[in-house]
Protein backbone atom coordinates (compact mmCIF):
# COMPACT_ATOMS: atom_id res chain seq x y z
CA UNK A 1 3.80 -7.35 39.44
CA UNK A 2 2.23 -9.54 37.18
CA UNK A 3 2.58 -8.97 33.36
CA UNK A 4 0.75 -9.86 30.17
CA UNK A 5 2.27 -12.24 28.03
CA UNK A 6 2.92 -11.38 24.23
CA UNK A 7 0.09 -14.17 23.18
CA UNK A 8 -2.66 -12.42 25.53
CA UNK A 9 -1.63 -8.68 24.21
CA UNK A 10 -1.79 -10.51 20.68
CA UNK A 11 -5.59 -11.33 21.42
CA UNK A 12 -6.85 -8.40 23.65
CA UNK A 13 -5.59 -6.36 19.97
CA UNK A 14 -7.51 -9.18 17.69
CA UNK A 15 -10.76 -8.88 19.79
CA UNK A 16 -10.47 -5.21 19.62
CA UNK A 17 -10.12 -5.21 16.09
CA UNK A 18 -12.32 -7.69 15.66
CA UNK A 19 -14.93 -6.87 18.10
CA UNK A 20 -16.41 -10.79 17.87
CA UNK A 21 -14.63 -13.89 19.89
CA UNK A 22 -15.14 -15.80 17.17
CA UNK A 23 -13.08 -13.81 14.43
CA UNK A 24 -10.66 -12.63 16.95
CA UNK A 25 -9.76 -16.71 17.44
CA UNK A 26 -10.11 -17.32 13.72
CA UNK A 27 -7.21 -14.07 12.92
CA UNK A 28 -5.12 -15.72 15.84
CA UNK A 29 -5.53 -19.63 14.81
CA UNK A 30 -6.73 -20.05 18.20
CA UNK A 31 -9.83 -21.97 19.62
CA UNK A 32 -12.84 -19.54 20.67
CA UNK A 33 -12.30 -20.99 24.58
CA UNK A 34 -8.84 -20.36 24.62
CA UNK A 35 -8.51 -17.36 23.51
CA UNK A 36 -11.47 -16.01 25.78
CA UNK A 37 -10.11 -17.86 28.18
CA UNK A 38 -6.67 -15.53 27.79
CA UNK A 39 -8.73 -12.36 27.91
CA UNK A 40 -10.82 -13.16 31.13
CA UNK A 41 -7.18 -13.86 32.64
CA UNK A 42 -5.62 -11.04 31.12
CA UNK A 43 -8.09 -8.97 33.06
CA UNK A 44 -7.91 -10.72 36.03
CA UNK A 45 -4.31 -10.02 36.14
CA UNK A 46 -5.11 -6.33 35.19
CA UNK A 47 -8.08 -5.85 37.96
CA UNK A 48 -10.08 -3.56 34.79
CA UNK A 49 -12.74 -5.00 32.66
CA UNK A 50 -11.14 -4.58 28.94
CA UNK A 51 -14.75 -5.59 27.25
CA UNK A 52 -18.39 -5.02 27.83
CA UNK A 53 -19.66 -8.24 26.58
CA UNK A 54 -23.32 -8.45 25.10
CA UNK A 55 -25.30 -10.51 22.99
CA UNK A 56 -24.86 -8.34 19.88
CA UNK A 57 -20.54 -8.75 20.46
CA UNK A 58 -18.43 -7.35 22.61
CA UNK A 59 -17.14 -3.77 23.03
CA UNK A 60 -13.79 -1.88 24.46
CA UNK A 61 -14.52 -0.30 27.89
CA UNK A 62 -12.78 2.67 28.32
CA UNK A 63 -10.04 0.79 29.62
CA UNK A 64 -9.65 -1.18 27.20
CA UNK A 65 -9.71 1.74 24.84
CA UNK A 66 -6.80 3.56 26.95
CA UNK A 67 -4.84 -0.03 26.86
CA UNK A 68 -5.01 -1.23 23.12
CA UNK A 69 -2.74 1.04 21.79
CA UNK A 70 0.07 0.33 23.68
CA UNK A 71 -0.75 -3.07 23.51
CA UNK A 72 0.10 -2.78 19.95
CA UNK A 73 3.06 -0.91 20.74
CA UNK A 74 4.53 -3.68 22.66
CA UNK A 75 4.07 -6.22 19.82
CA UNK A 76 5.76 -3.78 17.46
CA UNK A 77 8.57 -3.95 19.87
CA UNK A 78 8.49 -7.32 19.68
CA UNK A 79 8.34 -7.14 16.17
CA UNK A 80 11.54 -5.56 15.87
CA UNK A 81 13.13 -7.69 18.24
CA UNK A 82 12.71 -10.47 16.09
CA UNK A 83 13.81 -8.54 12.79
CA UNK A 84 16.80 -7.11 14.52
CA UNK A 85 17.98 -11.28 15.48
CA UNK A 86 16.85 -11.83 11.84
CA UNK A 87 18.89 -9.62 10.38
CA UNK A 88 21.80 -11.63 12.28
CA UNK A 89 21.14 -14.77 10.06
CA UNK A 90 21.20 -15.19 6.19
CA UNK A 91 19.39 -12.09 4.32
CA UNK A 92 15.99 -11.83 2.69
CA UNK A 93 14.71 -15.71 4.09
CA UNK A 94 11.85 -16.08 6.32
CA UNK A 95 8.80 -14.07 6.02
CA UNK A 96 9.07 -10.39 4.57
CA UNK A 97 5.23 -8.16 4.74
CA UNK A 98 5.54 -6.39 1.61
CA UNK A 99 2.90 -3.37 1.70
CA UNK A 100 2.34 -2.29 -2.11
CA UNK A 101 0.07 0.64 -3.34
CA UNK A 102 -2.77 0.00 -6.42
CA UNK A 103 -1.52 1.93 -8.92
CA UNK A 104 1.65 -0.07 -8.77
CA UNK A 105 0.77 -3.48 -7.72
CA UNK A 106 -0.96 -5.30 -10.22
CA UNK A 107 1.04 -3.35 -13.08
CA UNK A 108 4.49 -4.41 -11.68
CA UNK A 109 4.39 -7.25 -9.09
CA UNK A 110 3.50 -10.17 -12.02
CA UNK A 111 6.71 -8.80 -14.14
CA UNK A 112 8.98 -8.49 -11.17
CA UNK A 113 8.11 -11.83 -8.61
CA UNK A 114 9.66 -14.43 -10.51
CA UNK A 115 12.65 -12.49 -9.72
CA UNK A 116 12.53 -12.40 -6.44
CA UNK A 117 11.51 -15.92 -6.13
CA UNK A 118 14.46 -17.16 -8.38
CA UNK A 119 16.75 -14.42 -6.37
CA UNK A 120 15.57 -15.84 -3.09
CA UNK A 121 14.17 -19.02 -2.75
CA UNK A 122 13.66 -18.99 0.93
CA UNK A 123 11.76 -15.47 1.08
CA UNK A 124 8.08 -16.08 2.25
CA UNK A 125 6.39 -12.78 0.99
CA UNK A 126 3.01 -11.69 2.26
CA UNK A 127 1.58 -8.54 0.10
CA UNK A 128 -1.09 -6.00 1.24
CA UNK A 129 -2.40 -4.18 -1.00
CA UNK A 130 -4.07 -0.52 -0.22
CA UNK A 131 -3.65 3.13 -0.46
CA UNK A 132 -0.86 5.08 0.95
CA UNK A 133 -2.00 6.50 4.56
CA UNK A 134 -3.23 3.05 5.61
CA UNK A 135 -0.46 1.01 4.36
CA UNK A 136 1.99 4.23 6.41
CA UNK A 137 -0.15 3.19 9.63
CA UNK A 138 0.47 -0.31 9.12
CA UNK A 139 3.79 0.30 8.68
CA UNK A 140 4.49 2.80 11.34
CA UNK A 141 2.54 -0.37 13.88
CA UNK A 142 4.74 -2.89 13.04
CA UNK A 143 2.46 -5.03 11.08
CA UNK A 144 4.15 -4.34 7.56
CA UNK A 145 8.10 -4.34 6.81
CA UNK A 146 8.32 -2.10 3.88
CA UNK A 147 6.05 -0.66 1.48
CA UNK A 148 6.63 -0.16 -2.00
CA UNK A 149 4.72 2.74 -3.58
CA UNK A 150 5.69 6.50 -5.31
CA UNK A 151 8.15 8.18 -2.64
CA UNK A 152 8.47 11.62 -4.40
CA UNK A 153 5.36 12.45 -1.82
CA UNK A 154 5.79 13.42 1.60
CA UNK A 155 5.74 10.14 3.63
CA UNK A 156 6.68 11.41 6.83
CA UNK A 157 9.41 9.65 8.83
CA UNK A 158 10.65 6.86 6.85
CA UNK A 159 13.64 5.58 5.41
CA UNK A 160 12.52 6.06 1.40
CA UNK A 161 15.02 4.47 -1.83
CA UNK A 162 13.94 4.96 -5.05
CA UNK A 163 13.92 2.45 -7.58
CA UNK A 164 13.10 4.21 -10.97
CA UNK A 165 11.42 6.26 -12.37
CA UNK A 166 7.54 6.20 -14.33
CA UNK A 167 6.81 8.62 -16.82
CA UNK A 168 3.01 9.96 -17.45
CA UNK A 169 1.32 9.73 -20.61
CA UNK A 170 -1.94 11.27 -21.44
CA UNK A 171 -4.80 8.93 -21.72
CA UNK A 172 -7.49 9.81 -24.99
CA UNK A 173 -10.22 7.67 -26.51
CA UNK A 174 -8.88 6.91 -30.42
CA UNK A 175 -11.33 9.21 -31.94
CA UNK A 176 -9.71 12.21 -30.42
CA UNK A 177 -7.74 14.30 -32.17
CA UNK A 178 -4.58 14.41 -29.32
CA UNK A 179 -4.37 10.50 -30.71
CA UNK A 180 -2.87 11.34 -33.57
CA UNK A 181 -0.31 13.31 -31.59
CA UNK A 182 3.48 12.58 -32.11
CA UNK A 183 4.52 13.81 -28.52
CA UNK A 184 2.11 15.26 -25.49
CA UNK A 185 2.55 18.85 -24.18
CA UNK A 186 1.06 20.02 -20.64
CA UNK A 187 -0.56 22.11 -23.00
CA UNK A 188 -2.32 20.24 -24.37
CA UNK A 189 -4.62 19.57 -21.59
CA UNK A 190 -6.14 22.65 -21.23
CA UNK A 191 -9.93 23.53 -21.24
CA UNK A 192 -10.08 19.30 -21.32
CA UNK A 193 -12.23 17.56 -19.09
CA UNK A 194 -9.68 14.98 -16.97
CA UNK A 195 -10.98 11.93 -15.18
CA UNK A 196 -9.02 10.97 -11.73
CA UNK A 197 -8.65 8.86 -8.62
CA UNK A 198 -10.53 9.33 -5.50
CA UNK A 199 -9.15 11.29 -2.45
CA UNK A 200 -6.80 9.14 -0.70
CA UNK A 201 -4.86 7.95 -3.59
CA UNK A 202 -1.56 9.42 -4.02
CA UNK A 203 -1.85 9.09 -7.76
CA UNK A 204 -4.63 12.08 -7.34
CA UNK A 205 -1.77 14.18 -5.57
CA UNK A 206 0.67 14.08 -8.21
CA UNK A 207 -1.55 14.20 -11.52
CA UNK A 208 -4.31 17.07 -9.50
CA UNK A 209 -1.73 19.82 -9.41
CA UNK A 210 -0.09 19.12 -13.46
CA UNK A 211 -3.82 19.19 -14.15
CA UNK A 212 -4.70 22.54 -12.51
CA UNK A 213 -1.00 23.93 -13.63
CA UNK A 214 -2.19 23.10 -17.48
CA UNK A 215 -5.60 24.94 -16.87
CA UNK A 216 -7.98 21.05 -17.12
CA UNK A 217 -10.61 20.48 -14.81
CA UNK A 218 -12.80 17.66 -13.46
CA UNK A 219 -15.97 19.35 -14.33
CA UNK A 220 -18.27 15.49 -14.32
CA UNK A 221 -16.87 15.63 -10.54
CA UNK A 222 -16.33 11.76 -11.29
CA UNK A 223 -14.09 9.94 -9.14
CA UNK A 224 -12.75 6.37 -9.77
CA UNK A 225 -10.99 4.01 -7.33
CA UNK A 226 -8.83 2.00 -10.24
CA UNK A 227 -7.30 2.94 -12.91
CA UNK A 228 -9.39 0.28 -14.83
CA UNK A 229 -12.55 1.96 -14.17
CA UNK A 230 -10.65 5.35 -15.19
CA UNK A 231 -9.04 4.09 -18.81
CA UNK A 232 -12.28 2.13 -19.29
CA UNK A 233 -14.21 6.12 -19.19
CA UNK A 234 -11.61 7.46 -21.56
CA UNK A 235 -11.96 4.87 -23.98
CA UNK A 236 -15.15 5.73 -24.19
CA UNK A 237 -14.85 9.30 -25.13
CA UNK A 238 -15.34 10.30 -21.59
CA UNK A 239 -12.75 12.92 -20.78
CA UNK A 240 -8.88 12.45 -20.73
CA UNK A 241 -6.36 11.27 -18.20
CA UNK A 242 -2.80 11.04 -17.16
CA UNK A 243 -1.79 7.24 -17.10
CA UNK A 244 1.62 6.10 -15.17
CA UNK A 245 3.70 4.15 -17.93
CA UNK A 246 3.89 1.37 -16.02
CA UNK A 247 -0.04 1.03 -16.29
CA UNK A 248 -0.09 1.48 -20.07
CA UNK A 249 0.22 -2.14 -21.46
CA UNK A 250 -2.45 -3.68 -19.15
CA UNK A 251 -4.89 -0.91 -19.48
CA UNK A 252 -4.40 -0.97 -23.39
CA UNK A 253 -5.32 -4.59 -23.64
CA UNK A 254 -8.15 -4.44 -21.57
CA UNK A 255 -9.81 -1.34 -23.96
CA UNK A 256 -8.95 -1.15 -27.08
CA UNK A 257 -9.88 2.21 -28.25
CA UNK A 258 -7.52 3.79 -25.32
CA UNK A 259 -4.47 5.42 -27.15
CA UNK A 260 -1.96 6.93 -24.89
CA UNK A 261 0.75 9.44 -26.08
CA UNK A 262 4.45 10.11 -24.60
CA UNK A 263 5.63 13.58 -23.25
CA UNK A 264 9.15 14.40 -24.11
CA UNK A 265 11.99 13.82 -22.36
CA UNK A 266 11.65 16.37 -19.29
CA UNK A 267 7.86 15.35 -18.83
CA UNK A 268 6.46 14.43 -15.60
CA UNK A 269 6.95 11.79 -13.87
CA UNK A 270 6.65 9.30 -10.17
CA UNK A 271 9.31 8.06 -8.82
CA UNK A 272 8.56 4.23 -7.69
CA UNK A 273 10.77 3.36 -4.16
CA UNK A 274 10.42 1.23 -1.08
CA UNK A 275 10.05 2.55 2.18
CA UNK A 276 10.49 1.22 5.54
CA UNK A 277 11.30 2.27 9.24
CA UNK A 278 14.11 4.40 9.78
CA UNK A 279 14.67 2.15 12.75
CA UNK A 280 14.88 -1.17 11.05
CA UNK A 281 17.49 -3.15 11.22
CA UNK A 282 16.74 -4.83 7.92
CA UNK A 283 17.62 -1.66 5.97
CA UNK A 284 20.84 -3.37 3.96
CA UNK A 285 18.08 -6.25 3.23
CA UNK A 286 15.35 -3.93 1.74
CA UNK A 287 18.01 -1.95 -0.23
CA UNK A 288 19.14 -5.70 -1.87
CA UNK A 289 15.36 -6.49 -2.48
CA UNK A 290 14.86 -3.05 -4.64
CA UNK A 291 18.34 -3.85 -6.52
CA UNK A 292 16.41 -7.16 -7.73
CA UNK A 293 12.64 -5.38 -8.18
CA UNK A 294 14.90 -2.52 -10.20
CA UNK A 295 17.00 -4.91 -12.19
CA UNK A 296 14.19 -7.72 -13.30
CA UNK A 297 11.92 -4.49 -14.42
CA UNK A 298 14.46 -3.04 -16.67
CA UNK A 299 14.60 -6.60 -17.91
CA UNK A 300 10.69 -6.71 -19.04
């Protein structure tokens, strides 16, 4: 029996995602005839139709629906063929899909790369940035390597290592009194109104319950997707907020009548990790990447 190759599987899942010939060939680097050309033979091969094609684009029949899946499947497999030979040859070189979370991203990728560039000169790194569940899909399908996000969540099955630690501050505007605070209680947040992220981000999950624990509310029901758009509120006398440390420096700059304030020593915290495949090979190499992201951050 006949079997797809790995190139036709790799366009039957573009033009599925893509649901237009023309983007699918543009995501594969692939001319428009070729790669419909694939398909048509792919389903040939098959004996099912995969897509209804129209004028308005193309569609998955329900065979192709049934098939895409494991489709992607196989090229995970594949995947981790490839990283299991690659972890056979000198470490952290080649390509590495680096899955990263908002809330840490842009607050600790631009202190931390030159690092990892210096470290390894021969690492190609591809980041995606996005919120946790997504970049866990991505993951789990093959199409990231690790993720680096806040692994004192539950993340399901994955190999977690945690990096450091990032304390919480609470967020004010300067006019308010907690400004002029020396050190934060829980406490102190009570009967306050507190500004958060949007369902979906993880950051929500960890501040929500110290929030409700302290006896704060949301009661604008406002909901941000950055923590720009969240500090920017505060500085304006909006409400209050609980701001990873790691965020503080950025955020400060960019409004200037934000004024955070430390809890003590046993305040709450994230803990900041990578997380990857309990199955991949590469687990030694990912271990030796956080060493470097942990070392050239307690360097900043």
């Amino acid at each position: 029996m006949e079997r797809p190759t790995l190139r036709q599987l790799e366009y039957f899942v573009a033009l599925a995602e893509k649901l237009s010939f023309r983007k699918a060939a543009e995501a594969t680097f692939v001319s428009q005839p070729a790669l419909s050309a694939q398909i048509a033979a792919m389903e040939a091969m098959l004996g099912v139709e995969l897509f209804e094609r129209g004028p308005r684009g193309v569609r998955l029949t329900r065979a192709g629906e049934a098939l895409v899946e494991r489709a992607r499947e196989t090229l995970a497999a594949s995947d981790r063929i490839g990283e299991a030979a690659h972890s056979f040859t000198a470490p952290l070189t080649g390509p590495l899909r680096l899955g990263v979370i908002p809330t840490i991203g842009p607050y600790l990728l631009p202190k931390v790369l030159p690092a990892v560039r210096e470290a390894y000169p021969e690492l190609r790194l591809f980041l995606r940035e996005d919120m946790t569940d997504r970049l866990l899909a991505e993951l789990e399908a093959g199409q990231l390597d690790v993720l680096l996000l806040t692994v004192d969540i539950d993340l399901g099955n994955v190999a977690t290592v945690t990096l450091f630690s990032d304390p919480f501050v609470v967020a004010t505007c300067a006019s308010d009194e907690l400004a002029q605070a020396k050190e934060a209680r829980l406490s102190d947040l009570e009967g306050r109104n507190m500004l958060l992220l949007d369902e979906g981000h993880c950051l929500r999950q960890q501040t929500l319950p110290l929030c409700e624990r302290a006896g704060s509310d949301d009661r604008t029901g406002f909901r941000a997707s950055s923590l720009a758009t969240i500090t920017q509120m505060v500085a304006g006398g909006l409400g209050i907020t609980l701001l990873p440390e790691l965020a503080v420096e950025r955020e400060s700059s960019a409004a200037p009548q934000l004024r955070t304030v430390a809890f003590g020593p046993d305040g709450p915290s994230r803990a900041i990790g990578l997380a990857w495949r309990i199955a991949s090979p590469r687990s030694d190499e990912f271990r030796a990447f956080g060493e470097t992201l942990t070392g050239a951050y307690a360097r900043c």
